[in-house]
Structure formats: C-alpha cells, structure tokens
N, C-alpha and C. Protein backbone atom coordinates (compact mmCIF):
# COMPACT_ATOMS: atom_id res chain seq x y z
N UNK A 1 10.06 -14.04 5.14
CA UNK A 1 9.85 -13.06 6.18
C UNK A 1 9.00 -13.70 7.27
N UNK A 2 9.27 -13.31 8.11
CA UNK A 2 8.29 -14.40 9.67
C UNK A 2 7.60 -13.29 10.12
N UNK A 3 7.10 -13.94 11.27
CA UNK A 3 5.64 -12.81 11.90
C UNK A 3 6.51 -11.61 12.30
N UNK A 4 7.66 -11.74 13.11
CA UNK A 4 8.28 -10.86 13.91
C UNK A 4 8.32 -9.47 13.02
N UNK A 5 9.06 -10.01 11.46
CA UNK A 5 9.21 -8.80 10.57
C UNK A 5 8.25 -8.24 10.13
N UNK A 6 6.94 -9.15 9.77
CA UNK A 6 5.94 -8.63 9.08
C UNK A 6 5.56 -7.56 10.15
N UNK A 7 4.82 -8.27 11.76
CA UNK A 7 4.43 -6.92 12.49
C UNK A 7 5.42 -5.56 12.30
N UNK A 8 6.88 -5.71 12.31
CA UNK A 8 7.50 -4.43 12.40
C UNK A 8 7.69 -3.43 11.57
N UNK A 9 7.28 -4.54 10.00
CA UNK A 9 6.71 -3.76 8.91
C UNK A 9 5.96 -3.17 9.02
N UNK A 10 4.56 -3.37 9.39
CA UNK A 10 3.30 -3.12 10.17
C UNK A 10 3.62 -1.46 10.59
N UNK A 11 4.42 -1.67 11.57
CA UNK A 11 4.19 -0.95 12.83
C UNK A 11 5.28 0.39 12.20
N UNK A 12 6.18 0.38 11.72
CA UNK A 12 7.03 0.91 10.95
C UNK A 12 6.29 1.88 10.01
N UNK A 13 5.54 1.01 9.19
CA UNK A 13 4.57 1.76 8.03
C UNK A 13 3.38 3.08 8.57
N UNK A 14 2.86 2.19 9.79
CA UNK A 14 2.24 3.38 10.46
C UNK A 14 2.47 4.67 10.81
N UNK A 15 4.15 4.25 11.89
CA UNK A 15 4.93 5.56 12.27
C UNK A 15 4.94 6.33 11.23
N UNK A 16 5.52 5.80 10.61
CA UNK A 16 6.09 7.10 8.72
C UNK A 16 4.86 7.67 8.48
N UNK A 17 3.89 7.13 8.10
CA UNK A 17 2.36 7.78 7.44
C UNK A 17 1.67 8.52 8.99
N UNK A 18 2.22 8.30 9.85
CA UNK A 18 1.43 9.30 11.00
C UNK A 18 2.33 10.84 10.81
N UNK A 19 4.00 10.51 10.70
CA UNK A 19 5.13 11.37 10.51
C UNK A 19 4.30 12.31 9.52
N UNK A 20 4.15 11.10 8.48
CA UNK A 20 3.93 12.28 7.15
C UNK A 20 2.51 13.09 7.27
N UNK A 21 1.42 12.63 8.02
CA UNK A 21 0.08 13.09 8.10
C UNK A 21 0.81 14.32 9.16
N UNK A 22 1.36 14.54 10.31
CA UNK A 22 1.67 15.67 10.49
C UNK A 22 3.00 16.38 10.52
N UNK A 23 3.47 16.34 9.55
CA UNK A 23 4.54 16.95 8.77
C UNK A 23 6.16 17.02 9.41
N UNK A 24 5.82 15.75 10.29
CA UNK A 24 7.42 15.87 10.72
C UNK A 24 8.14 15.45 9.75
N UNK A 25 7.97 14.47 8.87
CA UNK A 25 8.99 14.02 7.53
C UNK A 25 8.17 14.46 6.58
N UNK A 26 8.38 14.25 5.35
CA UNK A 26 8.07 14.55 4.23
C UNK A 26 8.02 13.14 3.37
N UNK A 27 7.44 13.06 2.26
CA UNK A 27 7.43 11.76 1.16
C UNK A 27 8.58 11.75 0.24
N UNK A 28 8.91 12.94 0.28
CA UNK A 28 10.38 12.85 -0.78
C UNK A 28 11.51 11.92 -0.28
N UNK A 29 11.65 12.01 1.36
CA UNK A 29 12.84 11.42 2.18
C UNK A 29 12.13 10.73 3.17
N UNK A 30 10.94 9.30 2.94
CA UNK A 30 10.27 8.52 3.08
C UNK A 30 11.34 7.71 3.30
N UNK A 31 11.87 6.98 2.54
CA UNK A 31 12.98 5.76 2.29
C UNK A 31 13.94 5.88 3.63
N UNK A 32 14.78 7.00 3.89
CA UNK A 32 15.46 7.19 4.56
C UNK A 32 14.93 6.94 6.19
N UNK A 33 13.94 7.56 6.70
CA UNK A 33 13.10 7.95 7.41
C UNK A 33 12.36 6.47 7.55
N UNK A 34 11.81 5.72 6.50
CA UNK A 34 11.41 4.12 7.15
C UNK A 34 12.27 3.50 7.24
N UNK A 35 13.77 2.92 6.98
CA UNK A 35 14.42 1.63 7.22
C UNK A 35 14.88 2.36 8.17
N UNK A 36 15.09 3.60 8.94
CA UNK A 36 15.82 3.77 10.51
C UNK A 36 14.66 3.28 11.82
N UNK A 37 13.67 3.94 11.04
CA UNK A 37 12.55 3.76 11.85
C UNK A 37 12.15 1.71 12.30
N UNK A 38 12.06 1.58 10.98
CA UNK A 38 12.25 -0.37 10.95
C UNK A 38 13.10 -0.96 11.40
N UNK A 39 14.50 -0.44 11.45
CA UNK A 39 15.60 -0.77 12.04
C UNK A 39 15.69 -1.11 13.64
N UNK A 40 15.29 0.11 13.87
CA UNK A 40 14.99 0.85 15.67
C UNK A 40 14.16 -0.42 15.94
N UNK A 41 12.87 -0.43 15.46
CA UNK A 41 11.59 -1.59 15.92
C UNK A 41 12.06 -2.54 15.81
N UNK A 42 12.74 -2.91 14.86
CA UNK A 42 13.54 -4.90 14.77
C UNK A 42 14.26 -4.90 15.92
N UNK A 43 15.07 -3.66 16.13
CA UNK A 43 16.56 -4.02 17.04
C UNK A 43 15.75 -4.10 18.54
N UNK A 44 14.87 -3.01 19.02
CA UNK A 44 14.31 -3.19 20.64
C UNK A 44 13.16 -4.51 20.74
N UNK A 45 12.40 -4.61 19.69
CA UNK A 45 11.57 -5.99 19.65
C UNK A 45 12.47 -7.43 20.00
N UNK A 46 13.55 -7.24 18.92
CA UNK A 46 14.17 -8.33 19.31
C UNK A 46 15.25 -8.70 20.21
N UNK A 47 15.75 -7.30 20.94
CA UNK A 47 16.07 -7.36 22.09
C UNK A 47 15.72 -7.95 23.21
N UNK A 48 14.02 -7.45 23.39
CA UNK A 48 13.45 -7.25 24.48
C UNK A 48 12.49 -8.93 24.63
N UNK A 49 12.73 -9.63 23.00
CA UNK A 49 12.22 -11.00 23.25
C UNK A 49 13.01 -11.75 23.81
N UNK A 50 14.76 -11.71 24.23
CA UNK A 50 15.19 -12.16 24.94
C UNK A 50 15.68 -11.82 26.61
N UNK A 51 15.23 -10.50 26.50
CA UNK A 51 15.49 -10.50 27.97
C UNK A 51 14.21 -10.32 29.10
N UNK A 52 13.42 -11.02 28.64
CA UNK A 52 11.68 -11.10 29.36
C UNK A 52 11.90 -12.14 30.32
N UNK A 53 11.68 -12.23 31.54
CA UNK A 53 11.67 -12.71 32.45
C UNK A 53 11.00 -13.85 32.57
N UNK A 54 11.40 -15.23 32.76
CA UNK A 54 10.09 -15.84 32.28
C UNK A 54 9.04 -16.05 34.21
N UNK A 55 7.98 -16.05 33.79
CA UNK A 55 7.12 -15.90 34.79
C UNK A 55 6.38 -17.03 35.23
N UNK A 56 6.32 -17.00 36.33
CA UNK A 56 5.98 -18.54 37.23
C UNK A 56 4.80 -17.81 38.28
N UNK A 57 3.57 -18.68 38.07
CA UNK A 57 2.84 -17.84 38.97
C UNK A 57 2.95 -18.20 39.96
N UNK A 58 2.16 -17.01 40.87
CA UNK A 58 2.55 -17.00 41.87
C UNK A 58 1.44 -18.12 42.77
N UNK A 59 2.54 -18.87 44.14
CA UNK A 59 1.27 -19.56 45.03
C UNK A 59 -0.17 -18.44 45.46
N UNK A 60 -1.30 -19.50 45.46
CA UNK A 60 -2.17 -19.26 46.32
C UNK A 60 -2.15 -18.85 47.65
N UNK A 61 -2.43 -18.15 47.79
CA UNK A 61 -2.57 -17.22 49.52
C UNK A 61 -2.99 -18.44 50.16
N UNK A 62 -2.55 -18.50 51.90
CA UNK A 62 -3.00 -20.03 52.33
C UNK A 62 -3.96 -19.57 52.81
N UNK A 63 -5.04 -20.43 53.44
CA UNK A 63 -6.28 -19.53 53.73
C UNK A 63 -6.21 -19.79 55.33
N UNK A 64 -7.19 -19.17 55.92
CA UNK A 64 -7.02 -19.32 57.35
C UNK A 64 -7.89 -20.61 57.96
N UNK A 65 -7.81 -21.12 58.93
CA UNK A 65 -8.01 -21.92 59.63
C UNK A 65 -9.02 -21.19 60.64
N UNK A 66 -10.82 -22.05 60.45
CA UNK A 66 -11.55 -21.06 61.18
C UNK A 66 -11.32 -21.17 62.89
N UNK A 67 -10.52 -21.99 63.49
CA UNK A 67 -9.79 -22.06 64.73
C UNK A 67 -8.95 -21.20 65.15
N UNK A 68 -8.54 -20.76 63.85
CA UNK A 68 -7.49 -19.16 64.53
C UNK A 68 -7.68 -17.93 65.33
C-alpha cells in the first residue's frame, strides 16, 4: 500500500466515524458506506494528481529607474 492509499484510508475512516457520530449511516452498513466513500477519495485524488498545472513562478516586477 503507498502513501496515496494509506492517506485515503485515513481520510475515508474519518468521513464514516463523523457519518456515524451524527447518524447519517449507521455501523451495521459501515462496509458498504466505507469502500464507496474510499472509492470516491482514490478516484478524485488521483485524478486531480494528474491534471495540476505545473507552476513556474512568476518574474520579478522590474523596478523603476529613479530617472523616470
């Protein structure tokens, strides 16, 4: 398992136990309710690691010339 999965494990485990602390799911239908939830987080995480822009900073402002 690599970092990518472990965080989404992570992050996955949270959602469900926040779900279940206020009663949108239940623990009986836990199972069901985490691998969609884990699913969802793998599929846009690893989407979104390939379509990131890669970034080039930007030039320095030129400065003025105290003759201007």
């Amino acid at each position: 398992m690599d970092s990518l999965e472990k965080q989404t494990l992570q992050v996955a485990k949270e959602i469900v136990v926040k779900f279940i602390e206020v009663g949108r799911i239940s623990p009986a239908n836990f199972a069901e309710h985490f691998a969609e939830i884990y699913d969802e987080i793998l599929k846009t995480v690893s989407a979104g690691r390939g379509k990131l822009p890669a970034t080039e900073p930007k030039p320095a402002p030129k400065k003025k010339d105290k003759a201007d």
